[in-house]
PDB file of N, CA and C in Angstrom:
ATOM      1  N   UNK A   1     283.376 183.238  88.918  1.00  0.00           N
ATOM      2  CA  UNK A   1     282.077 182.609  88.755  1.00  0.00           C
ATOM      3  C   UNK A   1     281.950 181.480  89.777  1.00  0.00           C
ATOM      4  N   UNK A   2     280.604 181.527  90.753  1.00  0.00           N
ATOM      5  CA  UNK A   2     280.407 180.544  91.519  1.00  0.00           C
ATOM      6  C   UNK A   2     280.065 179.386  90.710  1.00  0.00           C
ATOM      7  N   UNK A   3     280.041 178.016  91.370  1.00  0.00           N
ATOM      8  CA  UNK A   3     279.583 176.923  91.172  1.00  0.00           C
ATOM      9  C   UNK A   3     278.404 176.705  91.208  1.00  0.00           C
ATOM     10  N   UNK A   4     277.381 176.169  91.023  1.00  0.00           N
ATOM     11  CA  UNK A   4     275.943 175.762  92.189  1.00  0.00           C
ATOM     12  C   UNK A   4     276.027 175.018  92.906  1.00  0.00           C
ATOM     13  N   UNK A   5     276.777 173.977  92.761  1.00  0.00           N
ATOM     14  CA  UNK A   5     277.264 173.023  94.174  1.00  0.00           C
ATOM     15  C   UNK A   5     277.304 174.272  95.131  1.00  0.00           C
ATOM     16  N   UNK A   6     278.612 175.065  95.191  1.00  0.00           N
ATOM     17  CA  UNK A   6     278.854 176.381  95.911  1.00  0.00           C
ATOM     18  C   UNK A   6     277.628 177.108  96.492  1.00  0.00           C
ATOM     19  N   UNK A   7     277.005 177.477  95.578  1.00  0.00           N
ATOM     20  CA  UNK A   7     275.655 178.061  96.006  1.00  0.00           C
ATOM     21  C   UNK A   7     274.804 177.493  97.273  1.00  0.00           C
ATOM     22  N   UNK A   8     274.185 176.441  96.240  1.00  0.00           N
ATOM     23  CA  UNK A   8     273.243 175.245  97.214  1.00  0.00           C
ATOM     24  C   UNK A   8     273.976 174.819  99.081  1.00  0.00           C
ATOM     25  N   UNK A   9     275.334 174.687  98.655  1.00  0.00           N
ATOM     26  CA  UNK A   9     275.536 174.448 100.259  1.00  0.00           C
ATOM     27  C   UNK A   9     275.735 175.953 101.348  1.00  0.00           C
ATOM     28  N   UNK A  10     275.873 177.496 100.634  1.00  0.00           N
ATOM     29  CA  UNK A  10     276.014 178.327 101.371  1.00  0.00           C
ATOM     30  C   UNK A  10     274.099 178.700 101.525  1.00  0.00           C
ATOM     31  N   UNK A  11     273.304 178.300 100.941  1.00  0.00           N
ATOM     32  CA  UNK A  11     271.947 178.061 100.997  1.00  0.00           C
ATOM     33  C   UNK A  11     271.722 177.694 102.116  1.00  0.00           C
ATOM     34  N   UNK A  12     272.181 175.940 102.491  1.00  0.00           N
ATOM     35  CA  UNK A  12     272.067 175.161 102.918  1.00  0.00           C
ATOM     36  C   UNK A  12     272.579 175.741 104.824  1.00  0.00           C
ATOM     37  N   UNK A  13     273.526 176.191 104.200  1.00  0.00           N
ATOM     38  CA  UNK A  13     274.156 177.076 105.712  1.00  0.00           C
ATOM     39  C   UNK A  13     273.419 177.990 106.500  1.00  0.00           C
ATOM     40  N   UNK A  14     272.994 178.707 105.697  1.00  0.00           N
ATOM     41  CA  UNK A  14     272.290 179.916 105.820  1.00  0.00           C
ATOM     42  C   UNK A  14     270.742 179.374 106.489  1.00  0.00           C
ATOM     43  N   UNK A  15     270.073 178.393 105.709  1.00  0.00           N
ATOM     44  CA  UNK A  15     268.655 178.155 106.368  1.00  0.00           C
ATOM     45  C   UNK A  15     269.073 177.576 107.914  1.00  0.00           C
ATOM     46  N   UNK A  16     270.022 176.427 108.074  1.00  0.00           N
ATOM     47  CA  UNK A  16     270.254 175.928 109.228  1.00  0.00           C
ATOM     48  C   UNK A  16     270.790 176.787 110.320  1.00  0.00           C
ATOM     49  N   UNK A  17     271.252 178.151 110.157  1.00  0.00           N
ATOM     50  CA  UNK A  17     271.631 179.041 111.217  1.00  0.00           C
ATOM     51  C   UNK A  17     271.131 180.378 111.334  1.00  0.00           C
ATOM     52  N   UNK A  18     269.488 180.138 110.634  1.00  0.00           N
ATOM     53  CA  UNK A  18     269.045 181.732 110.736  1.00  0.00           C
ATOM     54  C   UNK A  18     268.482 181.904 112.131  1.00  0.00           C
ATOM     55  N   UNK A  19     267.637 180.714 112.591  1.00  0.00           N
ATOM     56  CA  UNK A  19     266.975 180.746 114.220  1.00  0.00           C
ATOM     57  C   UNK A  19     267.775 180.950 114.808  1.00  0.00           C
ATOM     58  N   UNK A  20     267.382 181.745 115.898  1.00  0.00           N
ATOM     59  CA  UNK A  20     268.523 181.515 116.992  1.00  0.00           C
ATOM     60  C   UNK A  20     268.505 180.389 117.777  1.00  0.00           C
ATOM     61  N   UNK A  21     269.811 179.430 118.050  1.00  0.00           N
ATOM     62  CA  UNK A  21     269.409 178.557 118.676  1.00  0.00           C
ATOM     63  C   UNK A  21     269.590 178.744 120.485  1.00  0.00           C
ATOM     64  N   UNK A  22     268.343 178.181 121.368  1.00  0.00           N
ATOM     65  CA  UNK A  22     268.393 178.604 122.846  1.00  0.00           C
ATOM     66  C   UNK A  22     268.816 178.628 123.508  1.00  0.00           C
ATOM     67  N   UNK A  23     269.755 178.874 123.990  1.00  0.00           N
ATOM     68  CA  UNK A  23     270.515 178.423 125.270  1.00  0.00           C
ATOM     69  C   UNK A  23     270.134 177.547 126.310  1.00  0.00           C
ATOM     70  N   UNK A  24     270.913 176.568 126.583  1.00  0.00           N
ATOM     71  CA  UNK A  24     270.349 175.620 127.707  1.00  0.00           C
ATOM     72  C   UNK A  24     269.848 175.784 128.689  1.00  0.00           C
ATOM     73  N   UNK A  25     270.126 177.100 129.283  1.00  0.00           N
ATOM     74  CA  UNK A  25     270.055 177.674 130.781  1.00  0.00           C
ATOM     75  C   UNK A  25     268.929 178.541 130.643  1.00  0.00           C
ATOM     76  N   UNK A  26     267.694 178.914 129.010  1.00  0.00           N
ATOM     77  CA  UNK A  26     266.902 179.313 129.138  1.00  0.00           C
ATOM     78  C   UNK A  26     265.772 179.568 129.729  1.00  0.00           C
ATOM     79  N   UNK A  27     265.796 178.118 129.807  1.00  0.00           N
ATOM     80  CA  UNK A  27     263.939 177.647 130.021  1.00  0.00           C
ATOM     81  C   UNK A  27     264.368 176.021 131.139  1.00  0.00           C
ATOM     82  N   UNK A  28     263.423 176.052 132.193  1.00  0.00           N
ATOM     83  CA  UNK A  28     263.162 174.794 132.891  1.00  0.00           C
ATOM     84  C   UNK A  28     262.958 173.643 131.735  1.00  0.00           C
ATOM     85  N   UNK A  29     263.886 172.568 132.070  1.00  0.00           N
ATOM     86  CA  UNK A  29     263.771 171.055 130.889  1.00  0.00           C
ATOM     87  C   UNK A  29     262.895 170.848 131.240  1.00  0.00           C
ATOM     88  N   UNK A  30     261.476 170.815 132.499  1.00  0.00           N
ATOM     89  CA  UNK A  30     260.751 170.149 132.426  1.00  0.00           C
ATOM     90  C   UNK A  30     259.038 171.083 132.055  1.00  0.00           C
ATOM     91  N   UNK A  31     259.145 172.484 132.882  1.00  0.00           N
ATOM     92  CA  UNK A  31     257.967 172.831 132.598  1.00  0.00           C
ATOM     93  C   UNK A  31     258.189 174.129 131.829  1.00  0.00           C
ATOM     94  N   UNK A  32     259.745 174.053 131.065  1.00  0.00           N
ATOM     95  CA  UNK A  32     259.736 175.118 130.166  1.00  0.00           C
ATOM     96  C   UNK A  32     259.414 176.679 130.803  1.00  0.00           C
ATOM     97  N   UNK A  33     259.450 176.569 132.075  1.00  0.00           N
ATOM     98  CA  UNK A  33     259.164 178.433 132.706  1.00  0.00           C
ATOM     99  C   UNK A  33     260.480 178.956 131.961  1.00  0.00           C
ATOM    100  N   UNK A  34     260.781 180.060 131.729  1.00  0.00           N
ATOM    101  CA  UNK A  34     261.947 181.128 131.561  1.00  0.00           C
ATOM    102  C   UNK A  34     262.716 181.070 132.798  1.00  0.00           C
ATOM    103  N   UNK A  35     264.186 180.790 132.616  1.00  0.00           N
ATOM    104  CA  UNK A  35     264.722 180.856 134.414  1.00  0.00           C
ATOM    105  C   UNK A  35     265.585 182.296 133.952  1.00  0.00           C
ATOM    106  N   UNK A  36     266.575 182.826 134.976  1.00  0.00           N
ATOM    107  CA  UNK A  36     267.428 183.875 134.856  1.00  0.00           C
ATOM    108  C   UNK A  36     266.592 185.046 135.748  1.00  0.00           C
ATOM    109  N   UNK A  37     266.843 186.272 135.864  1.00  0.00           N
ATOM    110  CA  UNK A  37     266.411 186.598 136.391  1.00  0.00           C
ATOM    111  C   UNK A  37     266.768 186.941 138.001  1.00  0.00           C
ATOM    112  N   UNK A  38     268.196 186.610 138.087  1.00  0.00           N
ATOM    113  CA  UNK A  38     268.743 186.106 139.480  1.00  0.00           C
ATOM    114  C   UNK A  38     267.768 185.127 140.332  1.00  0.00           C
ATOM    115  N   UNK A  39     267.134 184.243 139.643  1.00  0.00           N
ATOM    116  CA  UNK A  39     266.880 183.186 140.379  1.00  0.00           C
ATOM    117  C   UNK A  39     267.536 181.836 140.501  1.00  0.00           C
ATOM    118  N   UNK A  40     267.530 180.869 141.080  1.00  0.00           N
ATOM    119  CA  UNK A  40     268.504 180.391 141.679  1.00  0.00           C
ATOM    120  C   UNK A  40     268.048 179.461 139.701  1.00  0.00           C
ATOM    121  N   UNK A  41     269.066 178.417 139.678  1.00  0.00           N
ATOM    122  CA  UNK A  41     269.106 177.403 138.749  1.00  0.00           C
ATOM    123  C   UNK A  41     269.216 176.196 139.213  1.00  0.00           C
ATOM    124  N   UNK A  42     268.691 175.131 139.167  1.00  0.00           N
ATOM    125  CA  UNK A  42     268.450 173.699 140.141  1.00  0.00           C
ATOM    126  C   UNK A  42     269.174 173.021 138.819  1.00  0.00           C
ATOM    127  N   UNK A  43     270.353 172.732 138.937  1.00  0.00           N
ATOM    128  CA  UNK A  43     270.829 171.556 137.740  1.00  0.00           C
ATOM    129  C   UNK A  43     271.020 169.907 138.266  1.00  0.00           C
ATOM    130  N   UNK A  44     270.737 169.228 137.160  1.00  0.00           N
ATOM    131  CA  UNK A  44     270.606 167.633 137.304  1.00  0.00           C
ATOM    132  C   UNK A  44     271.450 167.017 136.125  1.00  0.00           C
ATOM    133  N   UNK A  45     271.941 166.436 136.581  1.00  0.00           N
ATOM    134  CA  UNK A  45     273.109 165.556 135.468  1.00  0.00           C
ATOM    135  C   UNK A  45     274.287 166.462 134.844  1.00  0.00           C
ATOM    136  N   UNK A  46     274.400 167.603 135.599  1.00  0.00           N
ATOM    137  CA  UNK A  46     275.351 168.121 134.976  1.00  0.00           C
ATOM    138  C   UNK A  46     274.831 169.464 134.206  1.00  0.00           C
ATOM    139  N   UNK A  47     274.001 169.178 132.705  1.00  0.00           N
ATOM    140  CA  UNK A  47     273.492 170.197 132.069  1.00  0.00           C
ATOM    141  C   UNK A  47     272.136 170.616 131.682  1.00  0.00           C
ATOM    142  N   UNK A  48     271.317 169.793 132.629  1.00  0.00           N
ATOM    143  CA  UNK A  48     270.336 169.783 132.611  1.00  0.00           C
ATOM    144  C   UNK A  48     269.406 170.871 133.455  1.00  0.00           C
ATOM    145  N   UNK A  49     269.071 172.017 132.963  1.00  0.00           N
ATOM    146  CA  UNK A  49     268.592 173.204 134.100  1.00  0.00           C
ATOM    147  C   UNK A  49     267.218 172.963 134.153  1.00  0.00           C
ATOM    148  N   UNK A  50     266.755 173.474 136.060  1.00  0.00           N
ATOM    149  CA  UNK A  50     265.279 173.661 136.304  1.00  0.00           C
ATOM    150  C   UNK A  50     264.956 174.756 137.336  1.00  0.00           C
ATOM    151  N   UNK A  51     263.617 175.343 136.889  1.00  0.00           N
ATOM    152  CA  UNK A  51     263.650 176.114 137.588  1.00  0.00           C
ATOM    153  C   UNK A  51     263.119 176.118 138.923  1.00  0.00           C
ATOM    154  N   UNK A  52     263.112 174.921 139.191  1.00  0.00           N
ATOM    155  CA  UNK A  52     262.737 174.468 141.172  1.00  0.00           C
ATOM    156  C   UNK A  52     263.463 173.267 141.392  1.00  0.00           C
ATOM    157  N   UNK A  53     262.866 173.221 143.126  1.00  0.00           N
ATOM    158  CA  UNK A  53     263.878 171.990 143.561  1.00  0.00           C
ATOM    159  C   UNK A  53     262.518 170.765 143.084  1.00  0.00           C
ATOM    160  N   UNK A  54     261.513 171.221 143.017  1.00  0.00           N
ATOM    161  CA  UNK A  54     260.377 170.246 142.870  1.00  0.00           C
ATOM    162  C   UNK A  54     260.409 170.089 140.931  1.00  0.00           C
ATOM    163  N   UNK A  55     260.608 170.387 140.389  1.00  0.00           N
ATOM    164  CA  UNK A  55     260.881 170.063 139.405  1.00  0.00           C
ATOM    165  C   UNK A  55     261.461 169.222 138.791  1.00  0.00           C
ATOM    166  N   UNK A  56     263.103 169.581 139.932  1.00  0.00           N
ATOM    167  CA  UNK A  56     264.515 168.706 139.325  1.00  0.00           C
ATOM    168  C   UNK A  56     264.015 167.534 139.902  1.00  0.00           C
ATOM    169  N   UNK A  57     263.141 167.590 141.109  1.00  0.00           N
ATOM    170  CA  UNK A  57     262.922 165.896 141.643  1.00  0.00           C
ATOM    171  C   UNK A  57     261.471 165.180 141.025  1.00  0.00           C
ATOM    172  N   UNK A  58     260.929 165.901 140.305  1.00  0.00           N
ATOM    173  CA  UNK A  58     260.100 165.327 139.697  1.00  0.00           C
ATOM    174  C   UNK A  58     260.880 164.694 138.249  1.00  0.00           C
ATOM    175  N   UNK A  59     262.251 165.055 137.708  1.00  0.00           N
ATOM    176  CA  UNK A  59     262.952 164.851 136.445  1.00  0.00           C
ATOM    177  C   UNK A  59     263.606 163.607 136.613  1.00  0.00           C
ATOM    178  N   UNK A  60     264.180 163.361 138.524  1.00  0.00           N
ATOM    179  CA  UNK A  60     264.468 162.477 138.824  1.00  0.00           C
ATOM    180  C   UNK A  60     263.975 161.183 139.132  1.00  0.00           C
ATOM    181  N   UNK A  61     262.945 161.128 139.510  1.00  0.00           N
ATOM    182  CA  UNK A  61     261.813 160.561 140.178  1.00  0.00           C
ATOM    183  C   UNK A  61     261.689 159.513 138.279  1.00  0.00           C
ATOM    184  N   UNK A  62     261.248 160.191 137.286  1.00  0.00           N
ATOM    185  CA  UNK A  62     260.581 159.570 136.409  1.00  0.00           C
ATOM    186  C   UNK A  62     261.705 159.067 135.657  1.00  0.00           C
ATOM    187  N   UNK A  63     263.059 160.047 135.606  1.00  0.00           N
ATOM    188  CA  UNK A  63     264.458 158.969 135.238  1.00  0.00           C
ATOM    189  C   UNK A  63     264.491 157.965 135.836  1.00  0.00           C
ATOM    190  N   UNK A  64     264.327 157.182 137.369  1.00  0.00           N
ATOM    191  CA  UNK A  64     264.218 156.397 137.801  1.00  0.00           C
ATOM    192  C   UNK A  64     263.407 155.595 137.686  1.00  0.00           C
ATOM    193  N   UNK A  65     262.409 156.010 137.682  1.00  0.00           N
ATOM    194  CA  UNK A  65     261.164 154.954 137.216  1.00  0.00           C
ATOM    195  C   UNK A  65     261.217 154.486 135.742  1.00  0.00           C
ATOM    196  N   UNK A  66     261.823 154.878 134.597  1.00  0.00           N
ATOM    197  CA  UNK A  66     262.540 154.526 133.410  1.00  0.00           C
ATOM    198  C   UNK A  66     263.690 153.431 133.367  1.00  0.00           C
ATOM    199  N   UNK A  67     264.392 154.024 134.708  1.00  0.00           N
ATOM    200  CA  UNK A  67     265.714 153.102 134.661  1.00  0.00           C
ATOM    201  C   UNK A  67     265.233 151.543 135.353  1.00  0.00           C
ATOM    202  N   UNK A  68     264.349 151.487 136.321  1.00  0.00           N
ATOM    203  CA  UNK A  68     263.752 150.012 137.022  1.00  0.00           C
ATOM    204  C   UNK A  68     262.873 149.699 135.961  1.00  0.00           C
ATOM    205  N   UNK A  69     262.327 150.353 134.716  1.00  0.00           N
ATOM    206  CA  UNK A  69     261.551 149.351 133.822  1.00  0.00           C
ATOM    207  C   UNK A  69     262.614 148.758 133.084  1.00  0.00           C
ATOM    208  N   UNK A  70     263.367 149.661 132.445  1.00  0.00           N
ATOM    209  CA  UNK A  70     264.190 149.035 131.585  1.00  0.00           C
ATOM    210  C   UNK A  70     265.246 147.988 132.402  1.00  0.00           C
ATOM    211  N   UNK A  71     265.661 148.035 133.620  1.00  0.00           N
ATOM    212  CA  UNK A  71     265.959 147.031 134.408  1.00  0.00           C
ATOM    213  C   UNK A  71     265.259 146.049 134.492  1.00  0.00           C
ATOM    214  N   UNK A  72     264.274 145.725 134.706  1.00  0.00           N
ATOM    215  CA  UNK A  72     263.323 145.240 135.241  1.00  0.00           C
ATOM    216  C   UNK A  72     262.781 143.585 133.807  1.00  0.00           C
ATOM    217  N   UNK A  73     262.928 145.094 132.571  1.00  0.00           N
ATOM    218  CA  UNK A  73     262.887 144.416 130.985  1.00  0.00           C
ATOM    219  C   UNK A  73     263.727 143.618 130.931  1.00  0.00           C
ATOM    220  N   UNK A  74     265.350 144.262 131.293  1.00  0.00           N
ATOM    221  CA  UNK A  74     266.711 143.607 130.989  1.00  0.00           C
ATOM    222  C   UNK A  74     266.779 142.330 131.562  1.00  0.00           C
ATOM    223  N   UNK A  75     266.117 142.264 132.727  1.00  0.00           N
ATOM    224  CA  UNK A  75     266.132 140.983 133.712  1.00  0.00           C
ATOM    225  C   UNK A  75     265.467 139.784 133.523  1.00  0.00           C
ATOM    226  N   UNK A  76     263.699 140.101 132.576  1.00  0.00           N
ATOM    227  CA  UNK A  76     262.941 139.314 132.284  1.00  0.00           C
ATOM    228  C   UNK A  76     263.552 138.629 131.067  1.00  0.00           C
ATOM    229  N   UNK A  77     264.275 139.132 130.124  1.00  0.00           N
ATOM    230  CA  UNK A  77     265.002 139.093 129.055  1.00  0.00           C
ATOM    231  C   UNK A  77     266.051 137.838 128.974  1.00  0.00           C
ATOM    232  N   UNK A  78     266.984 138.451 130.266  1.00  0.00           N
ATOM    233  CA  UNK A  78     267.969 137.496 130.662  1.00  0.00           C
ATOM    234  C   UNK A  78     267.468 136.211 131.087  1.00  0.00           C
ATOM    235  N   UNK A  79     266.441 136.049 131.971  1.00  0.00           N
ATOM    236  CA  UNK A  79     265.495 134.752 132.397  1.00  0.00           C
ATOM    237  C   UNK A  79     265.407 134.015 131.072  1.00  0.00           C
ATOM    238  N   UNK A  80     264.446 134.647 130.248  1.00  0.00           N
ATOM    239  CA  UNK A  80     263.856 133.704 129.431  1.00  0.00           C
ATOM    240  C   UNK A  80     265.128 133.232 127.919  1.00  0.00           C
ATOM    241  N   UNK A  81     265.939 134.179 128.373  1.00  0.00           N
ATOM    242  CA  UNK A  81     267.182 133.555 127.151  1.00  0.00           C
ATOM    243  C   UNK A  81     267.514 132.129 127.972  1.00  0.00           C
ATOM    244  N   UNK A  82     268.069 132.532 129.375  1.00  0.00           N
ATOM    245  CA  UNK A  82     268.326 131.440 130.293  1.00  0.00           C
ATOM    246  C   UNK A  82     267.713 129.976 130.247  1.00  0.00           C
ATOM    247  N   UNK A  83     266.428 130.546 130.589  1.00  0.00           N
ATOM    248  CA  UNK A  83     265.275 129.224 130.135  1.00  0.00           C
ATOM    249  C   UNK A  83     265.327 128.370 128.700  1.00  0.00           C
ATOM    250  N   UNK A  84     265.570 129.219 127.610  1.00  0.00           N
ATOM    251  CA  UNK A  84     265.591 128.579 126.981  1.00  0.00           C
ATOM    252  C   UNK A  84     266.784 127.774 126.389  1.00  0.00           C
ATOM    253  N   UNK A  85     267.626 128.687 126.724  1.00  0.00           N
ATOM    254  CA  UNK A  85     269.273 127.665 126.596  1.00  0.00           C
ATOM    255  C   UNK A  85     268.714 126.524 126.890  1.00  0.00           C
ATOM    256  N   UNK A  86     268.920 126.480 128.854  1.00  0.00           N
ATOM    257  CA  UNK A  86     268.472 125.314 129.292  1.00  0.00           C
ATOM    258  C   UNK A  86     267.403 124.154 128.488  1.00  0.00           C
ATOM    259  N   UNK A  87     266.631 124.894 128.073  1.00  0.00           N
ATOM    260  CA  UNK A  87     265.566 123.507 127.193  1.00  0.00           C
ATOM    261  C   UNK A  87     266.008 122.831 126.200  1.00  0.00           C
ATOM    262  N   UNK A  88     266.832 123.752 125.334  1.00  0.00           N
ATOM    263  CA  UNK A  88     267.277 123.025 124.102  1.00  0.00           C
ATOM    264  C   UNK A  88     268.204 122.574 124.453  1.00  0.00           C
ATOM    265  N   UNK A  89     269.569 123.133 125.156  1.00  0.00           N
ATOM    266  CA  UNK A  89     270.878 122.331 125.586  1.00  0.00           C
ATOM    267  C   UNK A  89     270.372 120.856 126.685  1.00  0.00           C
ATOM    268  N   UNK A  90     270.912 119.738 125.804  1.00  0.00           N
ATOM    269  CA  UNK A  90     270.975 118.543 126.267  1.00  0.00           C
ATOM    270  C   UNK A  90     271.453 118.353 127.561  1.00  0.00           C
ATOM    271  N   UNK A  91     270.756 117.439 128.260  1.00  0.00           N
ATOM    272  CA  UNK A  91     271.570 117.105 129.854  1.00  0.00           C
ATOM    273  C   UNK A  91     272.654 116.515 129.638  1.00  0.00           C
ATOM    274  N   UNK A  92     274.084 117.043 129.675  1.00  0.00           N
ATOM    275  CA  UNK A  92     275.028 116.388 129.470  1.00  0.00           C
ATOM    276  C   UNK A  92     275.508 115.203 130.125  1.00  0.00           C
ATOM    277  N   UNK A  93     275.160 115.060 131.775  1.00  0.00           N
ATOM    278  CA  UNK A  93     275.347 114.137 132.105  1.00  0.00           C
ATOM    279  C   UNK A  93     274.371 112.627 131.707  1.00  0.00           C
ATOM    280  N   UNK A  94     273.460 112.674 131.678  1.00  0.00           N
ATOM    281  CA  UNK A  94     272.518 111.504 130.891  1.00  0.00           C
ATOM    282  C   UNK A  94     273.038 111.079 129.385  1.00  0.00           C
ATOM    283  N   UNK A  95     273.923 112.074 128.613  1.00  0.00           N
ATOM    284  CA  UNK A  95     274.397 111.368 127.767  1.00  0.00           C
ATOM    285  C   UNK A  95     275.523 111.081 127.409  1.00  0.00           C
ATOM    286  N   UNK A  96     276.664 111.694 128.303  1.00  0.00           N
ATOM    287  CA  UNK A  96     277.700 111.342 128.088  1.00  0.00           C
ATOM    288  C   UNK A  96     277.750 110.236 128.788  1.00  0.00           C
ATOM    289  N   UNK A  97     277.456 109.832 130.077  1.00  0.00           N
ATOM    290  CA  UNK A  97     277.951 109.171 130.983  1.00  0.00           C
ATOM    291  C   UNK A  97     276.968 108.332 131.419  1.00  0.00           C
ATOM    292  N   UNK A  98     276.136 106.941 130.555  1.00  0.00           N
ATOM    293  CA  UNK A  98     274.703 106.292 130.569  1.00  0.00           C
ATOM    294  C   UNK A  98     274.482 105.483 131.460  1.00  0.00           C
ATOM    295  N   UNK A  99     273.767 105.308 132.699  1.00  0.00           N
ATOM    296  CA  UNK A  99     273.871 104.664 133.443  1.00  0.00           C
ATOM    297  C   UNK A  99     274.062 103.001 133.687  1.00  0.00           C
ATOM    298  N   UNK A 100     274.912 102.523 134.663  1.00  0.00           N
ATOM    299  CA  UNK A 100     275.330 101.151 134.357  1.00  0.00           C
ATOM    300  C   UNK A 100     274.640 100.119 135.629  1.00  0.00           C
ATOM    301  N   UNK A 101     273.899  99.250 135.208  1.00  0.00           N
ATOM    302  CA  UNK A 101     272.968  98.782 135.343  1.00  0.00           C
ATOM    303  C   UNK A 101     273.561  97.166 136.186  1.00  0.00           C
ATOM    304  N   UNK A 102     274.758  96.679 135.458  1.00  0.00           N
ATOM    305  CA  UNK A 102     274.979  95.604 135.404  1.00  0.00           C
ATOM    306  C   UNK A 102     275.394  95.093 137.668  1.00  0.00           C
ATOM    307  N   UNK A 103     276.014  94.030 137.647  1.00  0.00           N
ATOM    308  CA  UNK A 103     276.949  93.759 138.892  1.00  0.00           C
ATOM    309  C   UNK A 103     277.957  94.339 139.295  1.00  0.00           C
ATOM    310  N   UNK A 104     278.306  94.926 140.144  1.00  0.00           N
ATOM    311  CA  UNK A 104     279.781  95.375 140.647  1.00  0.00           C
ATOM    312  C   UNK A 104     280.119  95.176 141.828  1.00  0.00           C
ATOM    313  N   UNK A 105     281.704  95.003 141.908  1.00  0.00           N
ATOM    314  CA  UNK A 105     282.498  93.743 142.192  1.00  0.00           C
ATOM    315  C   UNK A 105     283.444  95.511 142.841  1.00  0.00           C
ATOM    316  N   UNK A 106     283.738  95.169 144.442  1.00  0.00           N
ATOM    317  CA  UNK A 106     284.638  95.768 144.986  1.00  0.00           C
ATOM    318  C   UNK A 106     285.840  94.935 145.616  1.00  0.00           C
ATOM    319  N   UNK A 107     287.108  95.668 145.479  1.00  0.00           N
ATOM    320  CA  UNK A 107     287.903  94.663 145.963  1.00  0.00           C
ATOM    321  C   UNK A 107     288.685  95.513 147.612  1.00  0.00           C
TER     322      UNK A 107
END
């Protein structure tokens, strides 16, 4: 006699592996054409397939333009943490070391 715990997770198995899942090398990552076919395969990063050279550099092109915003973010970020350290952290020299006003005497 099964369990239903038993049941429910060979359920559970069964819905998650009835699709077939696609193969990477199916379809262009960017405009989804069907590749194969003995046509050539344009790969980027390793596992990333396309089915032109204008494609893979259009995949590149907008990875880059992603990577200088988020650079770009990271940098404005770093500034204004910077800035504000600076405002709240005290001038150390004005208070450790208070300026002396009086006569001095060299020998």
């Amino acid at each position: 006699m099964s369990s239903p715990r038993l049941n429910n997770t060979r359920r559970l198995y069964d819905a998650r592996f009835k699709e077939k899942q696609p193969h990477f090398l199916e379809a262009c990552f960017l405009c989804k054409k069907p590749l194969g076919h003995n046509r050539d395969i344009f790969m980027y990063r390793g596992d990333i397939p396309f089915c032109s050279e204008e494609c893979r550099e259009e995949q590149i092109e907008m990875d880059e333009a992603k990577e200088q915003k988020f650079n770009l973010s990271a940098s404005k970020k770093a500034l204004r943490k910077k800035d504000q350290t600076k405002s709240t952290t005290p001038n150390k020299t004005t208070q450790d070391y208070p300026l002396y006003r009086g006569p001095v005497a060299a020998a």
